[in-house]
C-alpha atoms as a PDB file:
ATOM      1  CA  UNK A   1       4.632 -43.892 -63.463  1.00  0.00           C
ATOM      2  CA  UNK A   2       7.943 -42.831 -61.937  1.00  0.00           C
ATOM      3  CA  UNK A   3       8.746 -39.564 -63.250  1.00  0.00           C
ATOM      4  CA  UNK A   4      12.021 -37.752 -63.981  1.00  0.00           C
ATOM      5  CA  UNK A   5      13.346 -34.902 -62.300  1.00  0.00           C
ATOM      6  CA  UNK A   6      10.174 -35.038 -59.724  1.00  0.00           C
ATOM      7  CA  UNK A   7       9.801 -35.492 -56.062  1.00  0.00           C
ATOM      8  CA  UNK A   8       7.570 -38.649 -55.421  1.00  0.00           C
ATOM      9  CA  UNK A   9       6.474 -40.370 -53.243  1.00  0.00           C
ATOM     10  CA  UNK A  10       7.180 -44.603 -53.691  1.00  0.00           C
ATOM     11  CA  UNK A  11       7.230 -48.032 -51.814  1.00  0.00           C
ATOM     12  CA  UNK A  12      10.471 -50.227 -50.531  1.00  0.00           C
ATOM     13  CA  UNK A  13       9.673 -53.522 -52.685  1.00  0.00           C
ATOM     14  CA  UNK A  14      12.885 -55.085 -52.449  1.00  0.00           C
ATOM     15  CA  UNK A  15      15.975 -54.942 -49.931  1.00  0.00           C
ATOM     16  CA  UNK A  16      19.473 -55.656 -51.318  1.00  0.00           C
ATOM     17  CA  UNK A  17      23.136 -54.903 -49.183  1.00  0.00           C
ATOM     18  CA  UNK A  18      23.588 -52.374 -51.994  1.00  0.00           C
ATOM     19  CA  UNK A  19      20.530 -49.968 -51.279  1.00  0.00           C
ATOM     20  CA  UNK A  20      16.378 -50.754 -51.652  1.00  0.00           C
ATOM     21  CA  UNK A  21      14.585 -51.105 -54.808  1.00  0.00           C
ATOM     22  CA  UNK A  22      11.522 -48.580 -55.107  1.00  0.00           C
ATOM     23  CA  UNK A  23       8.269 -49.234 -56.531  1.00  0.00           C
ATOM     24  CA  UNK A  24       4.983 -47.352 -57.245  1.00  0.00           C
ATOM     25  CA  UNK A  25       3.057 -49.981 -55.633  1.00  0.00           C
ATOM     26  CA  UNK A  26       3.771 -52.342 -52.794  1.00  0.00           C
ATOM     27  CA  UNK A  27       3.502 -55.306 -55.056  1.00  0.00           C
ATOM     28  CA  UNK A  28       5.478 -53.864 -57.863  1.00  0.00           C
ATOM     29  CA  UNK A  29       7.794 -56.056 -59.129  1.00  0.00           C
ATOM     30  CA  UNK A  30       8.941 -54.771 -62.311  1.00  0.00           C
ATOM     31  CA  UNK A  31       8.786 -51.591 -63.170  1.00  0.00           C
ATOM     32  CA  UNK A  32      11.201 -50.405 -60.028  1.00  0.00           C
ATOM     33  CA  UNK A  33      14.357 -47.992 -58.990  1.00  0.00           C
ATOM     34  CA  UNK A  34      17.204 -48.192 -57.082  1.00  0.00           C
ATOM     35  CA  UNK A  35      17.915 -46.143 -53.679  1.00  0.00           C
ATOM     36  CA  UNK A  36      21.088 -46.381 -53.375  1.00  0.00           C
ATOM     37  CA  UNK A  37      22.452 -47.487 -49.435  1.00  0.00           C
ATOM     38  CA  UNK A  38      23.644 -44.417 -48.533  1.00  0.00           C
ATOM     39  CA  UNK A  39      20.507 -42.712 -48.971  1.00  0.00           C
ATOM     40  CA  UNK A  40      18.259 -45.353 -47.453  1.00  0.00           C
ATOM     41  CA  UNK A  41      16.580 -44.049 -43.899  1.00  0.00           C
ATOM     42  CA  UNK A  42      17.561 -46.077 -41.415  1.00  0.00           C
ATOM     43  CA  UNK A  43      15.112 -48.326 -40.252  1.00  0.00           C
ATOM     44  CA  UNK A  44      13.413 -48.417 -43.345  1.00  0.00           C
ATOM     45  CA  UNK A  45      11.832 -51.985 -44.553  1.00  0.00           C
ATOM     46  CA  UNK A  46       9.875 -53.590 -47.096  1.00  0.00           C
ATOM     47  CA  UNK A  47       6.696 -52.127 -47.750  1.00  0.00           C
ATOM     48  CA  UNK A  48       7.588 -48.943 -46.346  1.00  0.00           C
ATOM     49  CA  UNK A  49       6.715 -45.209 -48.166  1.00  0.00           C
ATOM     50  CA  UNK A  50       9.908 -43.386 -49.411  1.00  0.00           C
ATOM     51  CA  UNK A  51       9.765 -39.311 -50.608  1.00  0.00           C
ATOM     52  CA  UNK A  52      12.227 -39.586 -53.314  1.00  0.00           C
ATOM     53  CA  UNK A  53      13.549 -37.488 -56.268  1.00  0.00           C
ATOM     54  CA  UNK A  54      14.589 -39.286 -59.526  1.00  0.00           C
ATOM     55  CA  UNK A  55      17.520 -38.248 -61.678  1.00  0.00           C
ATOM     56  CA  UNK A  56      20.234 -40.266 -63.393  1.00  0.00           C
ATOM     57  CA  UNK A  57      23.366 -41.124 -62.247  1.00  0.00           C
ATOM     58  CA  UNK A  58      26.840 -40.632 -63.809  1.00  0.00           C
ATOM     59  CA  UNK A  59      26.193 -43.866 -65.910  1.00  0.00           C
ATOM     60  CA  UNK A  60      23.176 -42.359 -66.945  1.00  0.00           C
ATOM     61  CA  UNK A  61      20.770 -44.871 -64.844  1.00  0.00           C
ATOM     62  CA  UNK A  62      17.721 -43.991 -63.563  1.00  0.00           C
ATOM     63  CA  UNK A  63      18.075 -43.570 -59.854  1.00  0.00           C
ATOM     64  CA  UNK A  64      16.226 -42.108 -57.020  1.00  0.00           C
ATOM     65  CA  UNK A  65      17.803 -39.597 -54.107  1.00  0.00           C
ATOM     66  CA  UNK A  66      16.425 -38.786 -50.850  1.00  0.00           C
ATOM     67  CA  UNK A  67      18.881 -35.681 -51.035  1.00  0.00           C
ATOM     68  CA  UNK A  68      16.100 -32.394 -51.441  1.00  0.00           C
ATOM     69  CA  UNK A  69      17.412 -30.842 -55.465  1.00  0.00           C
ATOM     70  CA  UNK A  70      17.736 -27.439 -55.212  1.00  0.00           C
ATOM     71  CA  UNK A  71      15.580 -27.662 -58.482  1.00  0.00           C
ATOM     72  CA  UNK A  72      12.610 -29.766 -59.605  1.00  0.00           C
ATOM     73  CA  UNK A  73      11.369 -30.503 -63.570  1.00  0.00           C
ATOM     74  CA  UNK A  74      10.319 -27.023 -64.996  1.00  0.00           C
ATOM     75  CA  UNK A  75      10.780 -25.205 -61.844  1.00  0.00           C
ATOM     76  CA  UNK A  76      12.910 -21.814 -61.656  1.00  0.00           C
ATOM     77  CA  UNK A  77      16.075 -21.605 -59.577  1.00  0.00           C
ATOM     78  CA  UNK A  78      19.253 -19.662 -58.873  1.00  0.00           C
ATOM     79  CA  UNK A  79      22.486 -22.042 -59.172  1.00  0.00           C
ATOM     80  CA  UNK A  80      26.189 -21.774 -58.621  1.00  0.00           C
ATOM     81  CA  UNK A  81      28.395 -22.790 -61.713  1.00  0.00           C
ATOM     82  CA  UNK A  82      30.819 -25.307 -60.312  1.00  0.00           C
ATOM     83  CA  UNK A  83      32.772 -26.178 -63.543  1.00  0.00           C
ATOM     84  CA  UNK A  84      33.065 -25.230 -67.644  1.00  0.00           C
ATOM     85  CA  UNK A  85      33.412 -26.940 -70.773  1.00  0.00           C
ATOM     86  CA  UNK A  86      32.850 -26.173 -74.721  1.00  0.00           C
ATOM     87  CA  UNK A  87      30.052 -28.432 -74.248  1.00  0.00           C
ATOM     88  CA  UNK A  88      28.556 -26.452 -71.541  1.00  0.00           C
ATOM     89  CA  UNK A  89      28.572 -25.812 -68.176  1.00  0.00           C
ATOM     90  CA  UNK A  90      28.051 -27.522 -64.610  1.00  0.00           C
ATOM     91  CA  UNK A  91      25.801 -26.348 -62.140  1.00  0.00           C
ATOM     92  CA  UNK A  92      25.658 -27.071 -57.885  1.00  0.00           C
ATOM     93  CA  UNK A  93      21.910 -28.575 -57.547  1.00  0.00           C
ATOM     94  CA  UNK A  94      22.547 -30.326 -54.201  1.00  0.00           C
ATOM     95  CA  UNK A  95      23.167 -33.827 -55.485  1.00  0.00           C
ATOM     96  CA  UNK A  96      25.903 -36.029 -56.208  1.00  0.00           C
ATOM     97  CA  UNK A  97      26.137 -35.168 -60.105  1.00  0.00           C
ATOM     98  CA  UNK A  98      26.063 -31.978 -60.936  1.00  0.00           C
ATOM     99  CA  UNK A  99      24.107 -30.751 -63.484  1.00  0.00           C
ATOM    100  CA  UNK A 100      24.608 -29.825 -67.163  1.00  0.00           C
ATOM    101  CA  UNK A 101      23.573 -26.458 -69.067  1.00  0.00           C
ATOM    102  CA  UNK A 102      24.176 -27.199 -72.432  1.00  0.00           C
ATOM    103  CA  UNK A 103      26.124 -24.385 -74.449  1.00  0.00           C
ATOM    104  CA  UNK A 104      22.859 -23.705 -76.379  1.00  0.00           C
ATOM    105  CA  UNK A 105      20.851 -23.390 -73.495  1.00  0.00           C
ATOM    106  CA  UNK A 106      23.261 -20.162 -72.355  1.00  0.00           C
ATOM    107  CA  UNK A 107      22.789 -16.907 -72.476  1.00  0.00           C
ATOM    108  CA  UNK A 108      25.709 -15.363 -72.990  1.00  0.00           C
ATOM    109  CA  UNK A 109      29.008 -16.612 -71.123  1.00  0.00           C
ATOM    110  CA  UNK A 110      29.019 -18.000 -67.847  1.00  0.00           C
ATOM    111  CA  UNK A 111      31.704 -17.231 -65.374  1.00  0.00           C
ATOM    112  CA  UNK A 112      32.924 -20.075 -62.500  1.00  0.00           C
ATOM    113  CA  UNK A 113      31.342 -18.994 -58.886  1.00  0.00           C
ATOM    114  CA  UNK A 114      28.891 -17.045 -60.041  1.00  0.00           C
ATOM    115  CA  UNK A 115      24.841 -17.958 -60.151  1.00  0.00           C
ATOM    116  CA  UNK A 116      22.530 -17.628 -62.419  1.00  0.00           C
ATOM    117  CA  UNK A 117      18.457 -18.016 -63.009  1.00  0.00           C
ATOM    118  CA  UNK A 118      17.952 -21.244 -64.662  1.00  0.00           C
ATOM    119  CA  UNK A 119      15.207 -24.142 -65.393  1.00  0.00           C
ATOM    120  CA  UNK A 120      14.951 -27.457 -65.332  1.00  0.00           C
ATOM    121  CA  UNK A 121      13.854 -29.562 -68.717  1.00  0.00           C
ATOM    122  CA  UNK A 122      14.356 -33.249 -69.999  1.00  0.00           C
ATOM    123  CA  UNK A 123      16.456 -33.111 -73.684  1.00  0.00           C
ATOM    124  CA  UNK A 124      15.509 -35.027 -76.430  1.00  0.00           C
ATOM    125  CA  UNK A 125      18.327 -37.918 -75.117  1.00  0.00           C
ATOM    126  CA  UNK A 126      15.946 -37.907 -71.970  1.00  0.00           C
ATOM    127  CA  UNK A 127      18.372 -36.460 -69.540  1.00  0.00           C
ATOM    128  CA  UNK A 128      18.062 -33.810 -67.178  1.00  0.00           C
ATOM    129  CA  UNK A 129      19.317 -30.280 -68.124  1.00  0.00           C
ATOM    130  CA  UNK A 130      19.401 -27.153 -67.429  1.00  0.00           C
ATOM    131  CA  UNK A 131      18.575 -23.565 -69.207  1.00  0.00           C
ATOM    132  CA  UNK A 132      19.066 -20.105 -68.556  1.00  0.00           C
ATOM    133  CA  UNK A 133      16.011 -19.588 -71.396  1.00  0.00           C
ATOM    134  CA  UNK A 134      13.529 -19.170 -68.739  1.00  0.00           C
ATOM    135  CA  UNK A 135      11.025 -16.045 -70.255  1.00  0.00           C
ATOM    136  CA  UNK A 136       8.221 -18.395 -70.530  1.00  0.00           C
ATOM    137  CA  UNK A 137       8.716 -19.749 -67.384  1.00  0.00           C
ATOM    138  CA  UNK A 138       8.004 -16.335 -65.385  1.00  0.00           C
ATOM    139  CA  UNK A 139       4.657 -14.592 -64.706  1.00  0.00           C
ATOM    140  CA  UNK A 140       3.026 -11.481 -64.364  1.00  0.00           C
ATOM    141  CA  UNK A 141       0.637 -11.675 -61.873  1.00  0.00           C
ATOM    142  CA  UNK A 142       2.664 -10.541 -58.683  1.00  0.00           C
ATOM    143  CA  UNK A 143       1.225  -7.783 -56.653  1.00  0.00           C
ATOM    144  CA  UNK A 144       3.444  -4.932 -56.683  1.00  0.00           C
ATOM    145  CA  UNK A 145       2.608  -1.501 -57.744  1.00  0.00           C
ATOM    146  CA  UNK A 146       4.517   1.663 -58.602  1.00  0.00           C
ATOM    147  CA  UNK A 147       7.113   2.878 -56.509  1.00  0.00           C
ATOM    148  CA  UNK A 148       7.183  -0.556 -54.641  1.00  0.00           C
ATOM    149  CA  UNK A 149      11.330  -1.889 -53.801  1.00  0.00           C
ATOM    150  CA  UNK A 150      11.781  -5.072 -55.382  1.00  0.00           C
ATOM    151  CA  UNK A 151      15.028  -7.786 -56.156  1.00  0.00           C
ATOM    152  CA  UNK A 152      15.338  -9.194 -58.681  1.00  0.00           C
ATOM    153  CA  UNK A 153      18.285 -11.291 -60.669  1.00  0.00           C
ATOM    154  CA  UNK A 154      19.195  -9.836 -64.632  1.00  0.00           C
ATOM    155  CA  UNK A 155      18.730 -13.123 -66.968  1.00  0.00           C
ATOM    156  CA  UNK A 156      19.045 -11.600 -70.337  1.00  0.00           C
ATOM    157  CA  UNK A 157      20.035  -7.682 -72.095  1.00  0.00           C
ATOM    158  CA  UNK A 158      18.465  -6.710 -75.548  1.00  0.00           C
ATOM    159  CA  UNK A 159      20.408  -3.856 -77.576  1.00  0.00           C
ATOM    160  CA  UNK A 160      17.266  -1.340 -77.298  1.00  0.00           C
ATOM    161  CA  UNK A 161      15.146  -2.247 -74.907  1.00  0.00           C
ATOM    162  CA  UNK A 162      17.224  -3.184 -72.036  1.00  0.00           C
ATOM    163  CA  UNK A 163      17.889  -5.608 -69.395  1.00  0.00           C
ATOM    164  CA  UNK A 164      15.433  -8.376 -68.404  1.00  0.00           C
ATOM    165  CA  UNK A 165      14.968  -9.007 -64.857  1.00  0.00           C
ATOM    166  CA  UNK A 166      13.149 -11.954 -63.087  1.00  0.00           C
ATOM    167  CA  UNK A 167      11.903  -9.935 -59.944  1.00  0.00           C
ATOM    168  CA  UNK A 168      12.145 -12.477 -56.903  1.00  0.00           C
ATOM    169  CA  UNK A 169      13.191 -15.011 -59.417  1.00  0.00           C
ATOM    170  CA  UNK A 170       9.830 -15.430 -60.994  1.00  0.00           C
ATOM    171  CA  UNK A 171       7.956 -12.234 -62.289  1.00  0.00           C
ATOM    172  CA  UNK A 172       8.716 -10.538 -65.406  1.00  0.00           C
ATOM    173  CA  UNK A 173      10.796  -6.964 -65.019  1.00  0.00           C
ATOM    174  CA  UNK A 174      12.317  -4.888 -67.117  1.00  0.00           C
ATOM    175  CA  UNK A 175      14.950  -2.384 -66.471  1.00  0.00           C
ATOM    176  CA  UNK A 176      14.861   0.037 -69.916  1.00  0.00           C
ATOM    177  CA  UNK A 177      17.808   1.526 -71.853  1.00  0.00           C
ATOM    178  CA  UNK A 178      16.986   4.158 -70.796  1.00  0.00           C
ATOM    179  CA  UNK A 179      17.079   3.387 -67.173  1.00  0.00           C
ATOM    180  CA  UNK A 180      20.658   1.398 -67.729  1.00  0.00           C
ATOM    181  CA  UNK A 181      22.622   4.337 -66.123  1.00  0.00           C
ATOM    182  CA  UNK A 182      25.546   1.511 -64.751  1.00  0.00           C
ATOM    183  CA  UNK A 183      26.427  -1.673 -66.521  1.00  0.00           C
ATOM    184  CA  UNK A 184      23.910  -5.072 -65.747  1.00  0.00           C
ATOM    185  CA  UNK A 185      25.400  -8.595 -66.583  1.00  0.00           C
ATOM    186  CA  UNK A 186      23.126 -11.698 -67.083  1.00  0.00           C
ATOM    187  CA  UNK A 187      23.230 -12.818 -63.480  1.00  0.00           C
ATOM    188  CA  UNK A 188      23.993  -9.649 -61.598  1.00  0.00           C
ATOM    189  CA  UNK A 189      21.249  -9.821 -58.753  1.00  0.00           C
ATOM    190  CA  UNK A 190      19.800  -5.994 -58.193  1.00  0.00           C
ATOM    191  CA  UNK A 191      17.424  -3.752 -56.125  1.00  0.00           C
ATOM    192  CA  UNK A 192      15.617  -1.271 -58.039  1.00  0.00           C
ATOM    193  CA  UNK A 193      11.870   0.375 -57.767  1.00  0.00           C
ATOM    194  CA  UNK A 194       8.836  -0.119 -59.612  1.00  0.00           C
ATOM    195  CA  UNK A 195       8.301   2.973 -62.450  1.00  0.00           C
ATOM    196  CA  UNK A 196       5.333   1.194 -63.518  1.00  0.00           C
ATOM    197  CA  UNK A 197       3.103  -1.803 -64.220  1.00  0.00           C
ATOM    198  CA  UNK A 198       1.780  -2.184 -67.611  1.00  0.00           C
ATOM    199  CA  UNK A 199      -1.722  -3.791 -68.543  1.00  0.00           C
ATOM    200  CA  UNK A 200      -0.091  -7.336 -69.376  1.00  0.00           C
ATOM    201  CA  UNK A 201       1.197  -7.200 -65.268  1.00  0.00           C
ATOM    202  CA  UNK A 202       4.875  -7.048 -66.525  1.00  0.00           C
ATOM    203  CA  UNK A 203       7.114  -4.379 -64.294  1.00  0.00           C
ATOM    204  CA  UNK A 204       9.216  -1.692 -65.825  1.00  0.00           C
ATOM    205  CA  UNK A 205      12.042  -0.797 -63.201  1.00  0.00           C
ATOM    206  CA  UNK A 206      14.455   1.847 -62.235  1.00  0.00           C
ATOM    207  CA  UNK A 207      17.745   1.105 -60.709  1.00  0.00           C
ATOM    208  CA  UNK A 208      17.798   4.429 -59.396  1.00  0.00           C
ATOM    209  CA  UNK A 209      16.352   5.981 -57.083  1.00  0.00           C
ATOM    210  CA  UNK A 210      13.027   8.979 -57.287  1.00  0.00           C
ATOM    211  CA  UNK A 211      15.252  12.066 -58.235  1.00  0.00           C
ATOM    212  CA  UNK A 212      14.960  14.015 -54.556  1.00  0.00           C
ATOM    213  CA  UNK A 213      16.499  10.966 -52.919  1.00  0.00           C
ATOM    214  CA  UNK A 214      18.814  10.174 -56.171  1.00  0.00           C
ATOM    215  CA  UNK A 215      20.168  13.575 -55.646  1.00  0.00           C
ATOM    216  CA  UNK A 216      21.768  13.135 -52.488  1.00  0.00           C
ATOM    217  CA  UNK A 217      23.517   9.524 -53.431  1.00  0.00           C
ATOM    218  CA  UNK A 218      24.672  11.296 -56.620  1.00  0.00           C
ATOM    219  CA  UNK A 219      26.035  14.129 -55.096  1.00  0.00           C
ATOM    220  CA  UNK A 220      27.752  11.872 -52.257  1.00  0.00           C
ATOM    221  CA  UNK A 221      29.387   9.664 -54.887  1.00  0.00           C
ATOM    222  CA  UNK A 222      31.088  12.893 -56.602  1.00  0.00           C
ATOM    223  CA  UNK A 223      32.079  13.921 -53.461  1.00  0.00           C
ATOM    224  CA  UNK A 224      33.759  10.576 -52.210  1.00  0.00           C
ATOM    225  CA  UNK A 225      35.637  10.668 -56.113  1.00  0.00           C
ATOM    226  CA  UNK A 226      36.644  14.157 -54.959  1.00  0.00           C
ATOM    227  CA  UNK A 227      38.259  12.741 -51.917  1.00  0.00           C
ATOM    228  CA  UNK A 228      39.754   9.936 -53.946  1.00  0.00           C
ATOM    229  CA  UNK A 229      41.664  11.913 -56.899  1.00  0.00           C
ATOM    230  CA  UNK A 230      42.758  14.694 -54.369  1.00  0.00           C
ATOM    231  CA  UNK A 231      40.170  16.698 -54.588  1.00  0.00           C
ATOM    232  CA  UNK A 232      39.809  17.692 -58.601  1.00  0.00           C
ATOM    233  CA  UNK A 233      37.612  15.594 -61.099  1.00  0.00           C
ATOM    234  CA  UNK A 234      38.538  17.062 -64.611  1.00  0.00           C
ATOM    235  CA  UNK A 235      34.538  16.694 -65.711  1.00  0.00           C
ATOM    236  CA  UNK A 236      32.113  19.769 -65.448  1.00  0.00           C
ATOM    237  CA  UNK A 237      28.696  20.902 -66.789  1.00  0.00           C
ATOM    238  CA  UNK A 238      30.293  21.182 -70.417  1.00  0.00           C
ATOM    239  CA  UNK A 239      31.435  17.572 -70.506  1.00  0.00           C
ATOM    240  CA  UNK A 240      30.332  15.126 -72.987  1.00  0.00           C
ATOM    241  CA  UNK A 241      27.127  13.090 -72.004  1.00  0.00           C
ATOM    242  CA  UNK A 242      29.062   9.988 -72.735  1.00  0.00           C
ATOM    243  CA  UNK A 243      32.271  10.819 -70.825  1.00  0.00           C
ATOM    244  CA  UNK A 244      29.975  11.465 -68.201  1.00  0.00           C
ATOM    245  CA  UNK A 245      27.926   8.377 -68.083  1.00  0.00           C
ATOM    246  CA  UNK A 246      31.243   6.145 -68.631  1.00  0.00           C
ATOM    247  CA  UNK A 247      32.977   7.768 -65.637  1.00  0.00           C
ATOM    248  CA  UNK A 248      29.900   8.531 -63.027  1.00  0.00           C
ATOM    249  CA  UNK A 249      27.423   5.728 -64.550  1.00  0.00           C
ATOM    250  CA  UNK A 250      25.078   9.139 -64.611  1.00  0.00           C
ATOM    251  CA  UNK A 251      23.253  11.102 -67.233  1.00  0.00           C
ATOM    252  CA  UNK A 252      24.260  14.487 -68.109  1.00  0.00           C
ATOM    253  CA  UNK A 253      21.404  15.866 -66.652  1.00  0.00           C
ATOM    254  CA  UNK A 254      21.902  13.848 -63.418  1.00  0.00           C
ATOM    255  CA  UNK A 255      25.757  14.663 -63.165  1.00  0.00           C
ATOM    256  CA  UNK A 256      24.510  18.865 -63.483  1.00  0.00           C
ATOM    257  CA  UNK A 257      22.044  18.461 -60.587  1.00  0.00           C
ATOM    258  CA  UNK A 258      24.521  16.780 -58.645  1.00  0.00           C
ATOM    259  CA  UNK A 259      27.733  19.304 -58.635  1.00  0.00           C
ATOM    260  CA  UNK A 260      24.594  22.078 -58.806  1.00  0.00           C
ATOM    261  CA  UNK A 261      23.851  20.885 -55.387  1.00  0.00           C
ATOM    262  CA  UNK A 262      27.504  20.451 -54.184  1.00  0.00           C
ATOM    263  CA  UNK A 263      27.976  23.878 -55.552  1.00  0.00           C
ATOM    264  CA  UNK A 264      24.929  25.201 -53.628  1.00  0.00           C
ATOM    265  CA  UNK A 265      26.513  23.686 -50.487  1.00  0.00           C
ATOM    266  CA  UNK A 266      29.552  25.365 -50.655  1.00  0.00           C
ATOM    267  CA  UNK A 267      31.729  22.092 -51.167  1.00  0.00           C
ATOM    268  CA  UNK A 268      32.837  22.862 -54.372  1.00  0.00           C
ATOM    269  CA  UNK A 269      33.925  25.284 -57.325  1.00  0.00           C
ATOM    270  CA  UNK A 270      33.626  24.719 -60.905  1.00  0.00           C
ATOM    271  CA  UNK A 271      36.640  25.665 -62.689  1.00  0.00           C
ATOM    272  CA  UNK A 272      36.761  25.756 -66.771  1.00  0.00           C
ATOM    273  CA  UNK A 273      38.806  22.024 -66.682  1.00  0.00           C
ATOM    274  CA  UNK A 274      36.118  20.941 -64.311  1.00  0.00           C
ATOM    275  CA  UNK A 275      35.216  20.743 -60.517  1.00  0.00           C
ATOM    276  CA  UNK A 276      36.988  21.213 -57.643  1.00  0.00           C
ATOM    277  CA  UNK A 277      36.445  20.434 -53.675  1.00  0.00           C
ATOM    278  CA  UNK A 278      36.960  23.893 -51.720  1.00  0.00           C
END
């Protein structure tokens, strides 16, 4: 049975000036698929064995490709949107028509240039489509443990619980609210550290770093905004916890420790209207 959207492997049963006809068998007459000319190995004859994907074209005709798809049928797969629609979007698989991610299939809106975790299914008009609904597609069986550095790529955000994470594009992750001390978009691709594995094998993850090494990046980063704004940064240890976290992407307790160990340097002085570089 030739199958859609899969790599497989058939037989040249006919030769035409227009491309080869593929079969399952060498003696298949009926039941067979064009390769188009352009995609025929040279040399190749009746009879011979052909690796080929299958697809449809931009008629919507079965076809076969000896192009390698960046994606096969129910695989996982980062891809470049090339183009969008109200219907949808188009996505950069490595073949001559690009593919189609419904509107339905989104999460959220997608942006032109940027990539995104997706699948590969057949809708119910038996064509070849793509989804960024891929949770049941990932698994929890990787081997990492607490404290381990991972990437990962964000494919969905719930309100109270956090960002979900495929870590190396096919484990389950989590980053919690809690954790969320910068902004994630569906798409952004991220390094962050294991804070631990549950029983199920799914990963909870920090985007930050263990607090002795956060410390120094935090305190850095204030210090480089110092520089920036001329050497004053109107924010202090009496600041709001959400003026804080919208302006250094830090909790309030982070953002204390931080100008605590500026202060403890001798780099800076906090002033009632907040801190400044000595």
């Amino acid at each position: 049975m030739i199958r859609l959207g899969e790599k497989q492997i058939l037989y040249v049963v006919k030769e035409t000036d227009f491309g080869v006809y593929l079969g399952e068998s060498k003696m298949e007459t009926k039941n067979t698929i064009l390769l188009p000319k352009k995609q025929v190995p040279t040399g190749t004859k009746k009879g011979d064995e052909i690796e080929v994907f299958i697809y449809k074209d931009s008629e919507d005709r079965i076809i076969a490709t000896t192009k390698e798809p960046a994606i096969c049928l129910d695989e996982l797969a980062v891809l470049k949107v090339k183009e969008t629609a109200k219907i949808g979007a188009f996505l950069d698989w490595g073949l001559d028509k690009d593919l189609f991610l419904p509107f339905k299939e989104q999460v959220g809106k997608v942006e032109v240039g940027k990539s995104y975790l997706v699948s590969l299914y057949i809708d119910k008009s038996k064509r070849l489509c793509a989804t960024m609904k891929v949770y049941d597609r990932l698994t929890s069986d990787s081997d990492y443990k607490k404290d381990d550095k991972v990437t990962g790529i964000v494919y969905g955000k719930k309100e109270g619980i956090g960002a979900f994470v495929a870590v190396d594009n096919q484990y389950h992750g989590l980053v919690p609210e809690k954790e969320l001390f910068r902004p994630l978009k569906v798409g952004d691709v991220i390094e962050a550290r294991v804070i631990r594995v549950r029983e199920d094998g799914k990963i909870d993850l920090s985007i930050r770093e263990k607090a002795y090494m956060q410390l120094e990046i935090d305190s850095q980063m204030i210090e480089e905004l110092l520089e920036e704004e001329g050497g004053f940064l109107p924010f202090n240890d009496k600041s709001e916890p959400e003026e804080i976290k919208r302006e250094f992407g830090l909790s309030k307790a982070s953002f204390k420790r931080a100008i605590g160990h500026l202060l403890k340097k001798g780099i800076i002085t906090i002033e009632e209207n907040g801190i400044q570089k000595k």
